[in-house]
N, C-alpha and C. Protein backbone atom coordinates (compact mmCIF):
# COMPACT_ATOMS: atom_id res chain seq x y z
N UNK A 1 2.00 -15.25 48.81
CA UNK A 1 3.03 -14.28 49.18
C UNK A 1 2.98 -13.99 50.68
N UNK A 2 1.69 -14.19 51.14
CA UNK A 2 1.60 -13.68 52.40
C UNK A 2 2.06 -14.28 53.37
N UNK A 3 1.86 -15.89 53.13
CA UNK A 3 1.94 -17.39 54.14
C UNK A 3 3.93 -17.32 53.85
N UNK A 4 4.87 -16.76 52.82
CA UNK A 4 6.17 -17.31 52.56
C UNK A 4 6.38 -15.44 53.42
N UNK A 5 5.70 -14.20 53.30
CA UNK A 5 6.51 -13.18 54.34
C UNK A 5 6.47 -13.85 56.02
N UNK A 6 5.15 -14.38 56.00
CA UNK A 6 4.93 -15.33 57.49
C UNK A 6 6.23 -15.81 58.22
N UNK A 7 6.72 -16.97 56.93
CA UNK A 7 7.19 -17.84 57.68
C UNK A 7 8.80 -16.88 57.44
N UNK A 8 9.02 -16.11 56.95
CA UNK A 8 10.46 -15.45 56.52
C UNK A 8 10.49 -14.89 57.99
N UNK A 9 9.60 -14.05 58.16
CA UNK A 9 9.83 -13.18 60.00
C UNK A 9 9.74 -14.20 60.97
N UNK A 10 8.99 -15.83 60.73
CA UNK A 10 9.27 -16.63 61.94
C UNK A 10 10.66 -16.80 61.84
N UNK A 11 11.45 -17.64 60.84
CA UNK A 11 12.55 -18.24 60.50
C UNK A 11 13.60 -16.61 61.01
N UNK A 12 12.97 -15.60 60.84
CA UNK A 12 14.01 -14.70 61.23
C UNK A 12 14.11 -14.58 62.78
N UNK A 13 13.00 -14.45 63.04
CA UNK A 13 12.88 -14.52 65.03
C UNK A 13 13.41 -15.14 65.91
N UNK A 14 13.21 -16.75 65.19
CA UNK A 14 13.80 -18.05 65.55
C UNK A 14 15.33 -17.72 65.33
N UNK A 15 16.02 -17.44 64.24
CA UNK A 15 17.22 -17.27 64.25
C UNK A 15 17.93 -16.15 65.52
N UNK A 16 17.29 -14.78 65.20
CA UNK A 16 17.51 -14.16 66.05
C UNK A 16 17.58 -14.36 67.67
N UNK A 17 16.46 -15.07 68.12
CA UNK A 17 16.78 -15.68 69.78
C UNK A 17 17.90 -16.89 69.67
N UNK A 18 17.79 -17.23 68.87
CA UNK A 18 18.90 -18.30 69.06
C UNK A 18 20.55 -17.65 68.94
N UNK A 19 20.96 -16.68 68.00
CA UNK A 19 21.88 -15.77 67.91
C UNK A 19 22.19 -15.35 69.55
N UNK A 20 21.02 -14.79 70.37
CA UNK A 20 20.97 -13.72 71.59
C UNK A 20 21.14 -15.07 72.32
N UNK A 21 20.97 -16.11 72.08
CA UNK A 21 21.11 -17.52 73.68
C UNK A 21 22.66 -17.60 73.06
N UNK A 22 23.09 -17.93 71.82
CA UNK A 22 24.73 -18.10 71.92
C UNK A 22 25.42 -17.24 72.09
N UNK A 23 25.28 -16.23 72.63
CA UNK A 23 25.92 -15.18 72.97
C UNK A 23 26.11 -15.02 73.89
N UNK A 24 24.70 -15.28 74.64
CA UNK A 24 24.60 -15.29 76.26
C UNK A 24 25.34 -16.51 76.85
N UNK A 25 25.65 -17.27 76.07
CA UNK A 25 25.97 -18.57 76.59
C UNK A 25 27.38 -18.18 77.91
N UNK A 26 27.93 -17.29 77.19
CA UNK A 26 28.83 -16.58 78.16
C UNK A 26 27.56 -15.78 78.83
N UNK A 27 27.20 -16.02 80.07
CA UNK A 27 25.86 -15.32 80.60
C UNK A 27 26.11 -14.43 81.01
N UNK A 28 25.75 -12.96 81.13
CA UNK A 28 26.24 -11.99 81.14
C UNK A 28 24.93 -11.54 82.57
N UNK A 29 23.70 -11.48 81.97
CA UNK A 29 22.78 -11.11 82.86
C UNK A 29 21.26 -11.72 82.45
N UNK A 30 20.62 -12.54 83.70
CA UNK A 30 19.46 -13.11 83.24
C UNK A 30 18.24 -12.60 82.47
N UNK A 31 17.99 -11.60 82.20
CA UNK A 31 16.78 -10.45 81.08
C UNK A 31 16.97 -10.71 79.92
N UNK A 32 18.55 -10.82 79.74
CA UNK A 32 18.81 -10.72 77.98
C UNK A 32 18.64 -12.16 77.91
N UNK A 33 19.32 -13.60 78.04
CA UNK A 33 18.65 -14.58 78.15
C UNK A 33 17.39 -14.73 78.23
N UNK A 34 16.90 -14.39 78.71
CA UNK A 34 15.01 -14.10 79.20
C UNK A 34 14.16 -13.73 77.67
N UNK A 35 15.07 -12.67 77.22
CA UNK A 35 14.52 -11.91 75.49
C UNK A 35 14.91 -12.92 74.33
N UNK A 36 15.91 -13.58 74.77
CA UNK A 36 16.01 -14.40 73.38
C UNK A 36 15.24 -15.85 73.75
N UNK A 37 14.74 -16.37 74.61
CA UNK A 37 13.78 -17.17 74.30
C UNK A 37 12.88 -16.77 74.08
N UNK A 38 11.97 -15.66 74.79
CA UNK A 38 11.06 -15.21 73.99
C UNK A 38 10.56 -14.79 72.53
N UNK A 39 12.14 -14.37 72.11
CA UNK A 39 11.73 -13.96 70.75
C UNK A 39 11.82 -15.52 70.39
N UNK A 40 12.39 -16.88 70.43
CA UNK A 40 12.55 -17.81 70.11
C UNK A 40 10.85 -18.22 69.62
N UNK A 41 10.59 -18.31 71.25
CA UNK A 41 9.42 -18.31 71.24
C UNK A 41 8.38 -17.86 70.28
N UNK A 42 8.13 -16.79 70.41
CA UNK A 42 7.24 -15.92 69.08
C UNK A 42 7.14 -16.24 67.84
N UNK A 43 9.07 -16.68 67.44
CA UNK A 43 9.18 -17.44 66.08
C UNK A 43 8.56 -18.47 65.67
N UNK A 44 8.34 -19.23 67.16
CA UNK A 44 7.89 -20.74 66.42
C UNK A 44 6.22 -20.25 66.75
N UNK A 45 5.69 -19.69 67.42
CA UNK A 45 4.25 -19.25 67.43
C UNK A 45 4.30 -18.70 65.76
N UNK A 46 4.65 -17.97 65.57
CA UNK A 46 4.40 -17.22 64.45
C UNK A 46 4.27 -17.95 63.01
N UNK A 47 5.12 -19.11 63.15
CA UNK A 47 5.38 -20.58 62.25
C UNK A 47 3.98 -21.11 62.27
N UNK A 48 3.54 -21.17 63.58
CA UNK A 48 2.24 -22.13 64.08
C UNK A 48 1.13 -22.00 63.21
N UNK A 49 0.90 -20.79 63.41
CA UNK A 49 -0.23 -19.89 63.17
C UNK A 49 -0.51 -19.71 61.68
């Protein structure tokens, strides 16, 4: 149960930065770009681990 909540909040993270980069794609200001790779980021760490 624990390893399938794991990978549910990576797969959600991952979705979520990727949501915040197509959005930005119309770039609005470099920080918020900046937050959705990071959370991108985290997702696939969080997968890793």
């Amino acid at each position: 149960m624990k390893g399938f909540l794991k990978k549910t909040l990576g797969v959600t993270l991952i979705g979520l930065g990727i949501g915040m980069l197509l959005v930005l794609l119309l770039p609005i200001t470099g920080w918020l770009f900046l937050i959705g790779v990071i959370v991108m980021i985290v997702g696939f760490a969080w997968l890793a681990c």
